[in-house]
C-alpha atoms as a PDB file:
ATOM      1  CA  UNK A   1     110.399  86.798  92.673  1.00  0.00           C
ATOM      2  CA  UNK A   2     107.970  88.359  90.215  1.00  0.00           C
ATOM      3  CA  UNK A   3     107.403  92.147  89.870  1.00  0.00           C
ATOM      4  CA  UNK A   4     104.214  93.518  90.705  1.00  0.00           C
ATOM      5  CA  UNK A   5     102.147  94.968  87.697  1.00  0.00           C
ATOM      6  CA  UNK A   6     101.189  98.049  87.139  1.00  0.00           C
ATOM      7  CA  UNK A   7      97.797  97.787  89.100  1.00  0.00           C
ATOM      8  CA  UNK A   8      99.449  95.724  91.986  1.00  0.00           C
ATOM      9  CA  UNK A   9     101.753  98.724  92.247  1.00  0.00           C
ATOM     10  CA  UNK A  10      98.900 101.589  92.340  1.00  0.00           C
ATOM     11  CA  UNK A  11      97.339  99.251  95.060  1.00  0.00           C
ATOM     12  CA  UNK A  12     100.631  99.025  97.129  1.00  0.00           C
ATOM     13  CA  UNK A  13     100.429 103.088  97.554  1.00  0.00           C
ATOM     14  CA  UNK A  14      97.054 103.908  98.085  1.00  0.00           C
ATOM     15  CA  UNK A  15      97.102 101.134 100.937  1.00  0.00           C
ATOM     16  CA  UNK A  16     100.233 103.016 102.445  1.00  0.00           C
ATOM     17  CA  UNK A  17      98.019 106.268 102.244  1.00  0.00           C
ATOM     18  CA  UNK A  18      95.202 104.539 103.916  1.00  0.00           C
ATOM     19  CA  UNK A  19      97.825 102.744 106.673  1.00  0.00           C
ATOM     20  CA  UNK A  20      98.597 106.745 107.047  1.00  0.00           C
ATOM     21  CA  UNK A  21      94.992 107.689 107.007  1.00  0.00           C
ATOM     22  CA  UNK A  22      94.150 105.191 109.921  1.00  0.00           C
ATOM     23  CA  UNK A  23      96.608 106.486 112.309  1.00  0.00           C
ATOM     24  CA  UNK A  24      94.758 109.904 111.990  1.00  0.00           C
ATOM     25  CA  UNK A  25      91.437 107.845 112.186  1.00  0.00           C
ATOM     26  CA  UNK A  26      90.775 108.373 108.535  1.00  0.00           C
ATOM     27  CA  UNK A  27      91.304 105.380 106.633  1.00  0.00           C
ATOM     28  CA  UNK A  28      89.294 105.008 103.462  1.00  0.00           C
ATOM     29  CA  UNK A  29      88.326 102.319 101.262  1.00  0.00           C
ATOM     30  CA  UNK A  30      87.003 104.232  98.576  1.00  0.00           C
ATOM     31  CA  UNK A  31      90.605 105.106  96.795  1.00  0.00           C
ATOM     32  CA  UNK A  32      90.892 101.513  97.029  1.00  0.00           C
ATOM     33  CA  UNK A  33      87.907 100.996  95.238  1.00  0.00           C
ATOM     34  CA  UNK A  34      88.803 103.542  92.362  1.00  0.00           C
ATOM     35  CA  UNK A  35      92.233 102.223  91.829  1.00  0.00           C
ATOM     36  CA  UNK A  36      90.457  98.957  91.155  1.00  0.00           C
ATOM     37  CA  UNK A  37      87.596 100.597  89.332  1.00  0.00           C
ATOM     38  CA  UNK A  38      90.703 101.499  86.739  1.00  0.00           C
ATOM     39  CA  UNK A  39      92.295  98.051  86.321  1.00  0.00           C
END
């Protein structure tokens, strides 16, 4: 089993915010987009 990178990681958490997010009706690609924008 490989470990994630650091960048699969960052990904991994901001798409557990957003699963958050979309219960409340708020999900959001755009921190998804900036967390790539870094890699």
């Amino acid at each position: 089993m490989r470990r994630p990178g650091q960048g699969e990681t960052d990904i991994m958490m901001v798409s557990q915010r957003n699963e958050a997010k979309r219960d409340s009706g708020g999900f959001t690609l755009i921190e998804l987009l900036v967390v790539i924008a870094i890699i």
